[in-house]
PDB file of N, CA and C in Angstrom:
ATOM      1  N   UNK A   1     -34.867   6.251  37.808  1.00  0.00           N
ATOM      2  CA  UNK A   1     -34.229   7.314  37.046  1.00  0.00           C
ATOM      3  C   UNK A   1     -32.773   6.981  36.749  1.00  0.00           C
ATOM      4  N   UNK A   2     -32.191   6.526  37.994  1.00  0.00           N
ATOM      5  CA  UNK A   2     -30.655   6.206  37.605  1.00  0.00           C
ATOM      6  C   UNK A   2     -30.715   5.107  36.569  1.00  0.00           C
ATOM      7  N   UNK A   3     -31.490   4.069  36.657  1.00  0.00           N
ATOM      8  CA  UNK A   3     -31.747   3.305  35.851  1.00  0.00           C
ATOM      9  C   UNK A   3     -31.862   3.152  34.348  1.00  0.00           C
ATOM     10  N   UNK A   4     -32.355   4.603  34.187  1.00  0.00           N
ATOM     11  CA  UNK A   4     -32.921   5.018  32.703  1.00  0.00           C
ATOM     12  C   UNK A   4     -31.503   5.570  31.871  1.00  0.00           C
ATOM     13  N   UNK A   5     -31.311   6.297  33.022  1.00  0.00           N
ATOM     14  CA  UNK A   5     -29.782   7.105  32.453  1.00  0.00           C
ATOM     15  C   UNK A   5     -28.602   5.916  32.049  1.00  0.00           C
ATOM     16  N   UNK A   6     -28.483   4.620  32.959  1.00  0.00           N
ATOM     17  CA  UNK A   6     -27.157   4.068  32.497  1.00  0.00           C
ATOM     18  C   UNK A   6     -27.903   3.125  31.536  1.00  0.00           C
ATOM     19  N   UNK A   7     -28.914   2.603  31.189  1.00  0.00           N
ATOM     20  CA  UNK A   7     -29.168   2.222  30.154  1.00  0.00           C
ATOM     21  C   UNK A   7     -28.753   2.839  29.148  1.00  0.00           C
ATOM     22  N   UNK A   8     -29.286   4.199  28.728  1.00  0.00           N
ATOM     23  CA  UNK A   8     -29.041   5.088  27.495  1.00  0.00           C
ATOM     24  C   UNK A   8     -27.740   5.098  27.196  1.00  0.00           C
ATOM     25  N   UNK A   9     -26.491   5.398  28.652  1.00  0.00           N
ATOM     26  CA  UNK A   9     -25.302   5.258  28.409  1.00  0.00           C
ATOM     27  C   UNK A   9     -24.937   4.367  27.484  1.00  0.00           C
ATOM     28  N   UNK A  10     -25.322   2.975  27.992  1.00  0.00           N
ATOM     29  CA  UNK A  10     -25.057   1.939  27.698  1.00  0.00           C
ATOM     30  C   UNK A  10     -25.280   1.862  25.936  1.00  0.00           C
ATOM     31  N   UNK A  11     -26.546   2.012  25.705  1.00  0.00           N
ATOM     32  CA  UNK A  11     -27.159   2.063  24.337  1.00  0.00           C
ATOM     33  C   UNK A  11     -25.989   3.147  23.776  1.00  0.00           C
ATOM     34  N   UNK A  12     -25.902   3.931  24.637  1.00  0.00           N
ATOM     35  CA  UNK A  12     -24.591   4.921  23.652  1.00  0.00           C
ATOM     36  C   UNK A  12     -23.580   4.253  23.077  1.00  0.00           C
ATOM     37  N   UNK A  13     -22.967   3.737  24.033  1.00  0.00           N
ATOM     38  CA  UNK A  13     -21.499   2.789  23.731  1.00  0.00           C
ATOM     39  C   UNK A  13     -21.628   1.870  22.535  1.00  0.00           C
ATOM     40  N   UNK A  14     -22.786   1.033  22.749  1.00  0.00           N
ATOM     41  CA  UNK A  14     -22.679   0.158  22.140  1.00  0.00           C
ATOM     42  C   UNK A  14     -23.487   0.687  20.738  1.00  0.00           C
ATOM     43  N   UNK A  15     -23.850   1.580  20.359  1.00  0.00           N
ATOM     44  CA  UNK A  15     -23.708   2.528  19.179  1.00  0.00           C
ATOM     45  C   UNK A  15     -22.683   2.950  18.351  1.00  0.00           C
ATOM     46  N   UNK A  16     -22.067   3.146  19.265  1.00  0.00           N
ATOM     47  CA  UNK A  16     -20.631   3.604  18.895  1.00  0.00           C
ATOM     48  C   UNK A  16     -19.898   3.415  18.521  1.00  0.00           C
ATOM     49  N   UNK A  17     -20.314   1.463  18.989  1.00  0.00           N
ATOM     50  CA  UNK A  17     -18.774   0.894  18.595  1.00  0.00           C
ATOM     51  C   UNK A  17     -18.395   0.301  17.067  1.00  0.00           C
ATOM     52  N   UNK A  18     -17.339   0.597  16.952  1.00  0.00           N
ATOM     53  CA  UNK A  18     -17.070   0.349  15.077  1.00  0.00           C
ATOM     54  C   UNK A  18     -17.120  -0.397  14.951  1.00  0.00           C
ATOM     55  N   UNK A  19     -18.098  -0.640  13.610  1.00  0.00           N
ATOM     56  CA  UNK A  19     -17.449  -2.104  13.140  1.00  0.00           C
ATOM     57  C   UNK A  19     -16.369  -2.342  12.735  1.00  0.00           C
ATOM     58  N   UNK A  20     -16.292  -3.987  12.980  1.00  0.00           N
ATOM     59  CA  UNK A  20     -14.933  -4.529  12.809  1.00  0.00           C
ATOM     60  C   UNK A  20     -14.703  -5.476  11.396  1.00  0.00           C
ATOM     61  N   UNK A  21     -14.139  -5.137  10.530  1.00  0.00           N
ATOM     62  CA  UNK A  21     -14.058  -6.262   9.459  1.00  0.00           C
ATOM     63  C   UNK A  21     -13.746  -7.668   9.984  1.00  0.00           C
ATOM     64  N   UNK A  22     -14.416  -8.609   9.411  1.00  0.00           N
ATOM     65  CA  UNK A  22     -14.164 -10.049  10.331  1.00  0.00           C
ATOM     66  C   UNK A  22     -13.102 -10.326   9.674  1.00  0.00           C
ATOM     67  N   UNK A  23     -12.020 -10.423   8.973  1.00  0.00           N
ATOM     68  CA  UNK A  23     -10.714 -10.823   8.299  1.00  0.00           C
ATOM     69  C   UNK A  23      -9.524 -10.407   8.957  1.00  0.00           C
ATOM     70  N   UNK A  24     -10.050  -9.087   8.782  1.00  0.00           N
ATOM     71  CA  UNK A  24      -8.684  -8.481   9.233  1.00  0.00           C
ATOM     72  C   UNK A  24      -8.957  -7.712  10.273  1.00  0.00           C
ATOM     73  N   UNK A  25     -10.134  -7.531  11.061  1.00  0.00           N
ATOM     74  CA  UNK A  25     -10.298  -6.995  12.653  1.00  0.00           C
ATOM     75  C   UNK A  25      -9.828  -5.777  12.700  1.00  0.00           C
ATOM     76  N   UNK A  26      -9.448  -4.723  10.985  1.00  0.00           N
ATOM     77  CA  UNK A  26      -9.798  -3.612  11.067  1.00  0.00           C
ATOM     78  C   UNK A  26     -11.200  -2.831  11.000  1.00  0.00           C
ATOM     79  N   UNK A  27     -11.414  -1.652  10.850  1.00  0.00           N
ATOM     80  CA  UNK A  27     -12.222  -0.806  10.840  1.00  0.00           C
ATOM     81  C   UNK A  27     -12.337   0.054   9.589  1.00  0.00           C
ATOM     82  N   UNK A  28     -12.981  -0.796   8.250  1.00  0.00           N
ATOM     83  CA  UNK A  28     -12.797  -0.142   7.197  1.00  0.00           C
ATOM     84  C   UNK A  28     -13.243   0.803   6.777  1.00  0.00           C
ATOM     85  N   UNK A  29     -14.534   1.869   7.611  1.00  0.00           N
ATOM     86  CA  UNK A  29     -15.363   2.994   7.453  1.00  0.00           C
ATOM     87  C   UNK A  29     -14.183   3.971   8.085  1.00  0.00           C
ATOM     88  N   UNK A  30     -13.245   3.683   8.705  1.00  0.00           N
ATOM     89  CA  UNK A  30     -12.129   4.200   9.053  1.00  0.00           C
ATOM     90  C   UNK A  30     -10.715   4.383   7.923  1.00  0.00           C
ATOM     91  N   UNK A  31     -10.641   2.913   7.196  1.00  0.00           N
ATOM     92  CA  UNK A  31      -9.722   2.614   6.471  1.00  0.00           C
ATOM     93  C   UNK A  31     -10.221   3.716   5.651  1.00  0.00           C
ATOM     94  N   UNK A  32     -11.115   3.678   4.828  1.00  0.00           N
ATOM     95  CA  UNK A  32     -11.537   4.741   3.833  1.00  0.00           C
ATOM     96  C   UNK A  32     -11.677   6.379   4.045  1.00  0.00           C
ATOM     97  N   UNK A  33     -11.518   6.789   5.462  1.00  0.00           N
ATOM     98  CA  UNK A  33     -10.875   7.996   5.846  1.00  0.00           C
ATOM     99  C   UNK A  33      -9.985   8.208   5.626  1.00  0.00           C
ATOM    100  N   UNK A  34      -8.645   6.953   6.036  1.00  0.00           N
ATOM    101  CA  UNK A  34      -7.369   7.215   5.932  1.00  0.00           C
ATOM    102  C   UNK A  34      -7.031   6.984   4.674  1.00  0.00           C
ATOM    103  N   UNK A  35      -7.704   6.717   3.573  1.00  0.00           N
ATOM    104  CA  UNK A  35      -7.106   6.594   1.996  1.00  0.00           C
ATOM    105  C   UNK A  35      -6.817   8.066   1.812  1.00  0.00           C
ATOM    106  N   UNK A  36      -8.181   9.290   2.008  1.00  0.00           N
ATOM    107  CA  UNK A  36      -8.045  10.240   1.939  1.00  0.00           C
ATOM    108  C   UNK A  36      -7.195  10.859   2.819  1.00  0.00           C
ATOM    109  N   UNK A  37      -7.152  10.665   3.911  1.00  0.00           N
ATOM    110  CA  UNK A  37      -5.713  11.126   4.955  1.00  0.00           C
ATOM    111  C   UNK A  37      -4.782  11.301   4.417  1.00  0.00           C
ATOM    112  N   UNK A  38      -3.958   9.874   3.685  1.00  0.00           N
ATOM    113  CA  UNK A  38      -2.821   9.580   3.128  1.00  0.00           C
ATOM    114  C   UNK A  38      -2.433  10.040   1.719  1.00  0.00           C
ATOM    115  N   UNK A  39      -3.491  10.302   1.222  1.00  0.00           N
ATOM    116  CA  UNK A  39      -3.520  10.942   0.104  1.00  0.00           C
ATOM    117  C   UNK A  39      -3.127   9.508  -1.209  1.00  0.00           C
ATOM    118  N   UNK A  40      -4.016   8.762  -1.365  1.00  0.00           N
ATOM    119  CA  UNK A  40      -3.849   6.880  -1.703  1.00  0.00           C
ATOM    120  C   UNK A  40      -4.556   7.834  -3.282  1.00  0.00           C
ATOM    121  N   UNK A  41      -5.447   8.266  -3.277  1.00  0.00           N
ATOM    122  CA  UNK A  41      -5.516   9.299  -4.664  1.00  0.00           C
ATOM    123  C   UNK A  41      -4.592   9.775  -5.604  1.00  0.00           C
ATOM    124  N   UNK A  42      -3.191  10.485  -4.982  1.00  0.00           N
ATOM    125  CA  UNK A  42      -2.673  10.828  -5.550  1.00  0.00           C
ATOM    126  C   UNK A  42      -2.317  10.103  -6.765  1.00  0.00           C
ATOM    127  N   UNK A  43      -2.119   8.695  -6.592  1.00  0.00           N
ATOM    128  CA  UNK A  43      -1.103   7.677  -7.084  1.00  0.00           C
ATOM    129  C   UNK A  43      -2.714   6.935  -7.690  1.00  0.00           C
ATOM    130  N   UNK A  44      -3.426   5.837  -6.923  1.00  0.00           N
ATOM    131  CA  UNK A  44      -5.065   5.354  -7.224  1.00  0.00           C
ATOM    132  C   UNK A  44      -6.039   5.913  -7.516  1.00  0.00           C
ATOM    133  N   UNK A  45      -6.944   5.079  -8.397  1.00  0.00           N
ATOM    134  CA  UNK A  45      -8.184   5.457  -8.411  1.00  0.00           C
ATOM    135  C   UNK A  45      -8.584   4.747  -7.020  1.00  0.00           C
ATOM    136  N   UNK A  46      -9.460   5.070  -6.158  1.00  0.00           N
ATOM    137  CA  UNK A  46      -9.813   4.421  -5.403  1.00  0.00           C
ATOM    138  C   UNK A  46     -11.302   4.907  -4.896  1.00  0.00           C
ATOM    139  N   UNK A  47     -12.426   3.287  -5.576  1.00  0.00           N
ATOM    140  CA  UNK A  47     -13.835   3.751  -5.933  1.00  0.00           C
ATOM    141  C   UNK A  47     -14.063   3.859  -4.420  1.00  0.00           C
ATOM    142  N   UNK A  48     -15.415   4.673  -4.901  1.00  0.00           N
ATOM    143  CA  UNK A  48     -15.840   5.635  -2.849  1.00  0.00           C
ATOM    144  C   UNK A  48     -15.023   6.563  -2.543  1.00  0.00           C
ATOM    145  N   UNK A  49     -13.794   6.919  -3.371  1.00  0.00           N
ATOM    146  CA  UNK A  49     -13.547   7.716  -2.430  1.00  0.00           C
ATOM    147  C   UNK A  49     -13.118   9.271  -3.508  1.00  0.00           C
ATOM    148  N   UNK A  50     -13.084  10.445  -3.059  1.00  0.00           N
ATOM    149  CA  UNK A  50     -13.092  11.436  -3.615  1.00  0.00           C
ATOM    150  C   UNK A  50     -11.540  11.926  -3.473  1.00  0.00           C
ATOM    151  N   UNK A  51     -11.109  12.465  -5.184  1.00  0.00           N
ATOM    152  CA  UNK A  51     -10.185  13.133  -4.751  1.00  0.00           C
ATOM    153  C   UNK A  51      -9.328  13.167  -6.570  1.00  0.00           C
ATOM    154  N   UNK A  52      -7.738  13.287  -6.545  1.00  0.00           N
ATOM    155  CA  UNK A  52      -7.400  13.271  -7.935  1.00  0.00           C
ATOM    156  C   UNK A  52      -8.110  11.991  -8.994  1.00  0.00           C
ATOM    157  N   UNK A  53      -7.860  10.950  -8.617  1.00  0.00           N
ATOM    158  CA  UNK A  53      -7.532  10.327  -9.302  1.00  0.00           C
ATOM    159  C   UNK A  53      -6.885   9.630 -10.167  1.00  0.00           C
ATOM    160  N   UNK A  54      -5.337   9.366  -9.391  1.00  0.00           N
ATOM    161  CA  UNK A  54      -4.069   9.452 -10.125  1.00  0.00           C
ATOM    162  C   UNK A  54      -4.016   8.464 -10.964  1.00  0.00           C
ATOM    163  N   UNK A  55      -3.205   7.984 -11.976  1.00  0.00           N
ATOM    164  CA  UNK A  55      -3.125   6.700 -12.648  1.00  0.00           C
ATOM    165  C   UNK A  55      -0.869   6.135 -12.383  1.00  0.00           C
ATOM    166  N   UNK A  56      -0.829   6.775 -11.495  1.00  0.00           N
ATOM    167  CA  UNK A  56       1.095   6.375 -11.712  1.00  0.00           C
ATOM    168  C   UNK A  56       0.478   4.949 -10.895  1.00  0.00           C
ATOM    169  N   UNK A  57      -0.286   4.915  -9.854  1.00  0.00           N
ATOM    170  CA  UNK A  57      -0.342   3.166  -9.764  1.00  0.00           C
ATOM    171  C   UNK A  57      -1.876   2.522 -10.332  1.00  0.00           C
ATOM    172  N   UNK A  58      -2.144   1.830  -9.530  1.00  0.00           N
ATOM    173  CA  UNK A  58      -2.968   0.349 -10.195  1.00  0.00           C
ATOM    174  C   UNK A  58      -4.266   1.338  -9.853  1.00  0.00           C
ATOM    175  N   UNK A  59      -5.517   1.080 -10.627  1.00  0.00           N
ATOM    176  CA  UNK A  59      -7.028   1.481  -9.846  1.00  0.00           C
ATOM    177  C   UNK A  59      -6.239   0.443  -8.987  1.00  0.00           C
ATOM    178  N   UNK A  60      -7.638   0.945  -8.124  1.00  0.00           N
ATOM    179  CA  UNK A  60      -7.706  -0.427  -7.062  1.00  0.00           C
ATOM    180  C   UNK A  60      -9.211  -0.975  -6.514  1.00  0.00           C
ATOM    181  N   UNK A  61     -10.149  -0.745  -7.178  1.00  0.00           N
ATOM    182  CA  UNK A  61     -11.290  -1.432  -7.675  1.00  0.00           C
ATOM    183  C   UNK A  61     -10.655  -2.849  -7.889  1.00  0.00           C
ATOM    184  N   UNK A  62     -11.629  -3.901  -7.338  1.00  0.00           N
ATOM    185  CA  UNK A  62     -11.716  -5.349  -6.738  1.00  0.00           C
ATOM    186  C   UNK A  62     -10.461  -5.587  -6.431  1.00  0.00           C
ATOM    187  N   UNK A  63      -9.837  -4.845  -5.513  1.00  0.00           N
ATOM    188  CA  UNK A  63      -8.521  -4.992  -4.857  1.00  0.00           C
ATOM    189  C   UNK A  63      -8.632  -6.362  -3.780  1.00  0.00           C
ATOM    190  N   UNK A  64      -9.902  -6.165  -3.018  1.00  0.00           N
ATOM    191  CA  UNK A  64     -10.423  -7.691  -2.266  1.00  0.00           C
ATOM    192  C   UNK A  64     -10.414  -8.881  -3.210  1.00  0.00           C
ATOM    193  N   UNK A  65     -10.540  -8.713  -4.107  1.00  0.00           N
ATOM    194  CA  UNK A  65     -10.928  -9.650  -4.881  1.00  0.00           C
ATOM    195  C   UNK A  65      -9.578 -10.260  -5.601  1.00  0.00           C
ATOM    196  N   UNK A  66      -8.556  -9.683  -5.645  1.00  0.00           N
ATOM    197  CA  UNK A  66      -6.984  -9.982  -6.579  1.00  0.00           C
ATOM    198  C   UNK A  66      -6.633 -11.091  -5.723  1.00  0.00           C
ATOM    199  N   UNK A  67      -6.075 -11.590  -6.021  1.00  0.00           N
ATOM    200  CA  UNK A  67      -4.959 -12.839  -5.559  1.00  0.00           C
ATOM    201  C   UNK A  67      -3.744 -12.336  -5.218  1.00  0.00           C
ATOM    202  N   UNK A  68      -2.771 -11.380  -5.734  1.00  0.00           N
ATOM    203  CA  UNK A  68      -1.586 -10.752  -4.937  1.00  0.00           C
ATOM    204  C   UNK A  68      -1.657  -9.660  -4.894  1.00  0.00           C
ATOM    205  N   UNK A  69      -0.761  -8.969  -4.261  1.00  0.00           N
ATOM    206  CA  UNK A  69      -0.464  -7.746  -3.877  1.00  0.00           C
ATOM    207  C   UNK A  69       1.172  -7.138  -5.181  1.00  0.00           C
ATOM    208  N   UNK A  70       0.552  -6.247  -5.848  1.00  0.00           N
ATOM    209  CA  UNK A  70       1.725  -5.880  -7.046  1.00  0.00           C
ATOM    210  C   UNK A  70       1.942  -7.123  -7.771  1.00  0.00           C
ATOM    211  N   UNK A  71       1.335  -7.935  -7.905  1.00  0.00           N
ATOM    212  CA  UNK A  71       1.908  -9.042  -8.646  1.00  0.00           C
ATOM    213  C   UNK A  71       2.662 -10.330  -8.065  1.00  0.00           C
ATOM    214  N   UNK A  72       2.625  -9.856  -6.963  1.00  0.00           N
ATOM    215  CA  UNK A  72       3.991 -10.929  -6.551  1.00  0.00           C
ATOM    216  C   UNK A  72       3.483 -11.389  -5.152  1.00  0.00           C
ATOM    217  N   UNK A  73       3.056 -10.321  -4.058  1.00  0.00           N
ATOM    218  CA  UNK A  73       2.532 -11.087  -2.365  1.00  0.00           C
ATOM    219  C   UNK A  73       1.350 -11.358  -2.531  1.00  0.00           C
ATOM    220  N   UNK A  74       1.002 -12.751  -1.508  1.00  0.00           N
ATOM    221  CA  UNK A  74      -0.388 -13.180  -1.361  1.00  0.00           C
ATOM    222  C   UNK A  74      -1.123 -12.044  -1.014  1.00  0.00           C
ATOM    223  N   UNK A  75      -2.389 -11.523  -1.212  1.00  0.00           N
ATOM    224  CA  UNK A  75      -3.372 -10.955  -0.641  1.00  0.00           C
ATOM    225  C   UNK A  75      -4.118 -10.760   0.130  1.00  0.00           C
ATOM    226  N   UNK A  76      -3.229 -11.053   1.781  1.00  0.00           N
ATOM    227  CA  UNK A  76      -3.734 -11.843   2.660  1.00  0.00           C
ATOM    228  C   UNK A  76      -3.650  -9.982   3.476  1.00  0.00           C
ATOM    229  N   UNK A  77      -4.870 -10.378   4.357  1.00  0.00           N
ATOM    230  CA  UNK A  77      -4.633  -9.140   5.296  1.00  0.00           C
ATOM    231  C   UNK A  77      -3.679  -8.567   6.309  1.00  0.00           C
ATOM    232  N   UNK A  78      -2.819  -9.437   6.545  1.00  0.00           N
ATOM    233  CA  UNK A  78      -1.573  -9.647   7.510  1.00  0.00           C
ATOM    234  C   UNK A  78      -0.440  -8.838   6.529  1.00  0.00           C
ATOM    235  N   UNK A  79      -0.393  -9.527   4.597  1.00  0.00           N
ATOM    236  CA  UNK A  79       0.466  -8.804   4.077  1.00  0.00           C
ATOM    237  C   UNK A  79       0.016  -7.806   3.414  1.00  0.00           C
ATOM    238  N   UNK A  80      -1.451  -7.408   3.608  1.00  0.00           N
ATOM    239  CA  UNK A  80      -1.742  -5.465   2.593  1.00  0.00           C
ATOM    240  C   UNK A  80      -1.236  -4.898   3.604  1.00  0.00           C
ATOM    241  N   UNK A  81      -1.314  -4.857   5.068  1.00  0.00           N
ATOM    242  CA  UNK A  81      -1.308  -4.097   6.298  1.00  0.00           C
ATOM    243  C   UNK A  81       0.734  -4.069   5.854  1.00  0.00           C
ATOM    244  N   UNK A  82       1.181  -5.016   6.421  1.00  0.00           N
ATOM    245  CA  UNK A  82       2.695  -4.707   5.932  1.00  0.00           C
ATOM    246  C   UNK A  82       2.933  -4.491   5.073  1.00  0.00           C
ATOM    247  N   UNK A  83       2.564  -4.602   3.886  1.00  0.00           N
ATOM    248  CA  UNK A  83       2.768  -3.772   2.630  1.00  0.00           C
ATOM    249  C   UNK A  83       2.276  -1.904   2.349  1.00  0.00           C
ATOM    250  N   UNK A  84       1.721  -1.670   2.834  1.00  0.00           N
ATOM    251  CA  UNK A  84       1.030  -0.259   3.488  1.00  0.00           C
ATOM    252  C   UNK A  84       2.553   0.503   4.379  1.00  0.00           C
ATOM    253  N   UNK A  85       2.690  -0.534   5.374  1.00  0.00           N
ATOM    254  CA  UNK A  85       3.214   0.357   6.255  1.00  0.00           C
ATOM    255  C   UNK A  85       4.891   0.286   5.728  1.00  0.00           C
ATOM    256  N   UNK A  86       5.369  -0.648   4.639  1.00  0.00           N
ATOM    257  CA  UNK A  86       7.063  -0.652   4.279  1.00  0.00           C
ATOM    258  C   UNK A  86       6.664  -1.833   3.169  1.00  0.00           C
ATOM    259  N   UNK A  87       6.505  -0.846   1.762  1.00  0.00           N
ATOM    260  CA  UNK A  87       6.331  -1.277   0.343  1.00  0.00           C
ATOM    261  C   UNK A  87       7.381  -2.176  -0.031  1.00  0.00           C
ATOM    262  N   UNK A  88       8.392  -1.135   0.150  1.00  0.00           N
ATOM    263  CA  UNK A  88      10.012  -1.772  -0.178  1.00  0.00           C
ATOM    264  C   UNK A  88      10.333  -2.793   0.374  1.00  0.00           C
ATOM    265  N   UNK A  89       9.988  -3.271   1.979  1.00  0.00           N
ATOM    266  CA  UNK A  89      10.814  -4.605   2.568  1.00  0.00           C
ATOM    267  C   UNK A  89       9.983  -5.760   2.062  1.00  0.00           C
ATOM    268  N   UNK A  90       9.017  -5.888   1.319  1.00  0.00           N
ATOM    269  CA  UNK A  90       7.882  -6.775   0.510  1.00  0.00           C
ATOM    270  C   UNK A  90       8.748  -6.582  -0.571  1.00  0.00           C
ATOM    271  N   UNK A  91       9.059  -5.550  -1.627  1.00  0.00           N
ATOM    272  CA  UNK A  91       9.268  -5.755  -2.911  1.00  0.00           C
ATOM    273  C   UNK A  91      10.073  -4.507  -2.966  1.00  0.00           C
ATOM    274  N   UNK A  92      11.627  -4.970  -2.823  1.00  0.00           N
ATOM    275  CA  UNK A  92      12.703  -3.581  -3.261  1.00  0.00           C
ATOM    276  C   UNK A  92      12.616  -2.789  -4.570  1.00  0.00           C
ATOM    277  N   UNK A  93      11.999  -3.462  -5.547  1.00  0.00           N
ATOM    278  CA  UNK A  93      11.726  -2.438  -6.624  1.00  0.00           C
ATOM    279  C   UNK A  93      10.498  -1.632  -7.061  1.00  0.00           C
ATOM    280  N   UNK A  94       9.788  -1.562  -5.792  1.00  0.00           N
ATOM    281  CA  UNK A  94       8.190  -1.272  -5.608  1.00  0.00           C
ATOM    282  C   UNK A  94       8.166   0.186  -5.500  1.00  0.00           C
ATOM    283  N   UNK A  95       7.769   1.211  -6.242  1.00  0.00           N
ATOM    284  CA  UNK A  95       7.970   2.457  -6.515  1.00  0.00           C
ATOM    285  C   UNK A  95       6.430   3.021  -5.438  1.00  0.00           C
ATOM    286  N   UNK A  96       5.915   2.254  -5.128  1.00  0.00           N
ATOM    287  CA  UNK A  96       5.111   2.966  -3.706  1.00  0.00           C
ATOM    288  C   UNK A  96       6.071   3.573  -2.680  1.00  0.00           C
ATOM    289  N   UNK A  97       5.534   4.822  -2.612  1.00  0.00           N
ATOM    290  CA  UNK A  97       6.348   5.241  -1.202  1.00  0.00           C
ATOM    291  C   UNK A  97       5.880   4.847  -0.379  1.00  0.00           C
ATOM    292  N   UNK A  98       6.939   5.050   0.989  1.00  0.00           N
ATOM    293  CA  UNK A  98       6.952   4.634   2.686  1.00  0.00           C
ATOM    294  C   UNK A  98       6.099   5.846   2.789  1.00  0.00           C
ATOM    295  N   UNK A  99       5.073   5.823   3.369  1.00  0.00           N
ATOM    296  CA  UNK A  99       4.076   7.000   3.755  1.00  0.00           C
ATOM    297  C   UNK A  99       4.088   6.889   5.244  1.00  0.00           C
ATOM    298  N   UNK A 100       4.575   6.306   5.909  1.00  0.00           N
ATOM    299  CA  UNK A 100       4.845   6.209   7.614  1.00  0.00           C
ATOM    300  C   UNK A 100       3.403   5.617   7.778  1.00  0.00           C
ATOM    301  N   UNK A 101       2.809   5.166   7.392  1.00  0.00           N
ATOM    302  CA  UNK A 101       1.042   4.436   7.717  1.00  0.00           C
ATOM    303  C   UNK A 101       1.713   3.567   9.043  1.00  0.00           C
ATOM    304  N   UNK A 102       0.884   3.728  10.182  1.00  0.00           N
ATOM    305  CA  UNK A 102       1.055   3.160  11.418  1.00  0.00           C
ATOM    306  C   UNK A 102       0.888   1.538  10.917  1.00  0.00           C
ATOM    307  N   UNK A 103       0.810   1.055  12.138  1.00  0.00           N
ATOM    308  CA  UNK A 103       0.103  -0.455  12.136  1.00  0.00           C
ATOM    309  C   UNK A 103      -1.326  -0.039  12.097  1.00  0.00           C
ATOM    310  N   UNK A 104      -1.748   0.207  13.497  1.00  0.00           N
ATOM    311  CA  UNK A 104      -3.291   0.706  13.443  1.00  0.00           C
ATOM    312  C   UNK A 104      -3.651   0.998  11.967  1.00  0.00           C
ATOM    313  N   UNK A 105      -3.362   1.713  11.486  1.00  0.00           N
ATOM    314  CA  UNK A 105      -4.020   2.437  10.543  1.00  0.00           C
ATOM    315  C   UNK A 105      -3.794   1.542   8.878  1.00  0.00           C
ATOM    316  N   UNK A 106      -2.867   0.855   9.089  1.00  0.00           N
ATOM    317  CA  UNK A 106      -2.387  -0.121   8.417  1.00  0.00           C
ATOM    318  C   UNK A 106      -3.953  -1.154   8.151  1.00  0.00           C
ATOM    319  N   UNK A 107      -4.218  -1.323   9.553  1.00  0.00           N
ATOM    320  CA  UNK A 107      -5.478  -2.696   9.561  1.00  0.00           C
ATOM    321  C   UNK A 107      -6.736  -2.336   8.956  1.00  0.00           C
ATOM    322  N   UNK A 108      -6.594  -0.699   9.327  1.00  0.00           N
ATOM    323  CA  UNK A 108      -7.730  -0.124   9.051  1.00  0.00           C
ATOM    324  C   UNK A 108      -7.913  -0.224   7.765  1.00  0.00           C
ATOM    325  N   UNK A 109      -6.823   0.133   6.744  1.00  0.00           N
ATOM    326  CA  UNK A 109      -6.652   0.658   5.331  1.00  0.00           C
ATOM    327  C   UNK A 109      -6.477  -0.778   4.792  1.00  0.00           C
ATOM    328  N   UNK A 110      -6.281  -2.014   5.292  1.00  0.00           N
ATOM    329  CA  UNK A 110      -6.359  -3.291   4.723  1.00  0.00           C
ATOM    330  C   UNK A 110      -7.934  -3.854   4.684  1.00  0.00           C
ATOM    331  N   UNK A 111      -8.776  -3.615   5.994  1.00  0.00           N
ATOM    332  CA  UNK A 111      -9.932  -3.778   5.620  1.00  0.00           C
ATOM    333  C   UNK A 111     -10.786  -3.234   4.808  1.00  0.00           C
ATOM    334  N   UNK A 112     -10.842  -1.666   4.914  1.00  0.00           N
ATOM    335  CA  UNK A 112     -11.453  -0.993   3.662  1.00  0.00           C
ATOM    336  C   UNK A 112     -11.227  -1.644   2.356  1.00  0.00           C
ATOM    337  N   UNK A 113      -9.361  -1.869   1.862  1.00  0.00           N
ATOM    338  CA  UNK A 113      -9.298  -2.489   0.756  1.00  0.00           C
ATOM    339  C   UNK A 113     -10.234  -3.772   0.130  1.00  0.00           C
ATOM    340  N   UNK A 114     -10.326  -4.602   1.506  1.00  0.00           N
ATOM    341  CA  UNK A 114     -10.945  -5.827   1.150  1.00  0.00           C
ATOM    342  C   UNK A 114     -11.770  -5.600   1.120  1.00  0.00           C
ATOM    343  N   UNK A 115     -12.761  -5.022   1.707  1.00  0.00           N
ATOM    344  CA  UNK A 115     -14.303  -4.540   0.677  1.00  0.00           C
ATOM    345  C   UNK A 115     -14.342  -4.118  -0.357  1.00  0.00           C
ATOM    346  N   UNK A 116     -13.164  -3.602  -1.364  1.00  0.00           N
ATOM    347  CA  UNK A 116     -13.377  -3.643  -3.092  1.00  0.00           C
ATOM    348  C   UNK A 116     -13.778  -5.016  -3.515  1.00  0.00           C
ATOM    349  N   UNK A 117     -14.732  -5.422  -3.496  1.00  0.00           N
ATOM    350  CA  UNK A 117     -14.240  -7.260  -4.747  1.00  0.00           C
ATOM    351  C   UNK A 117     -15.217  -6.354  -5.687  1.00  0.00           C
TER     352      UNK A 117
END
């Protein structure tokens, strides 16, 4: 009986656990919560996810798929995550606001991205 029970535990956990984007070792079923969290709508289209639909920035459909970030940073997951969390210290004339996006949440919202191609 005890037996049965920490199995199931077990099967719980490992249910549970998020996936991890292999790139960037965020959690992009997460990242795509926090688009809507952050309110990434206001400003993006951003496909999957519900909400305005702003056009003051880029869609961002095959955002995985671009080569830089605004035109100018590599597209690497190390720089969407710092570009997320401080637009401006990447590109001083970058009219994205500082939205306070953690790190965490940073990795998260870089992996989701990279699943647009």
């Amino acid at each position: 009986m005890k037996f049965t029970i920490v199995a199931i535990a077990l099967l719980a956990l490992i249910s549970c656990k998020h996936e991890e984007h292999p790139t960037t070792g965020g959690n992009p079923a997460r990242g795509k919560q926090l688009v809507a969290q952050y309110g990434c709508t206001t400003c993006h289209i951003v496909p999957g996810v519900e909400g305005p639909n702003g056009m003051v920035g880029p869609a961002l459909d095959h955002f995985g798929s671009r080569g830089t970030i605004a035109g100018k940073v590599p597209n690497t997951p190390d720089n969407v995550a710092r570009w997320l969390q401080d637009p401006q210290a990447m590109n001083p004339t970058s009219v994205m606001p500082n939205l306070g996006i953690t790190p965490a949440d940073a990795k998260d919202l870089a992996a989701f991205l990279d699943t647009l191609k």
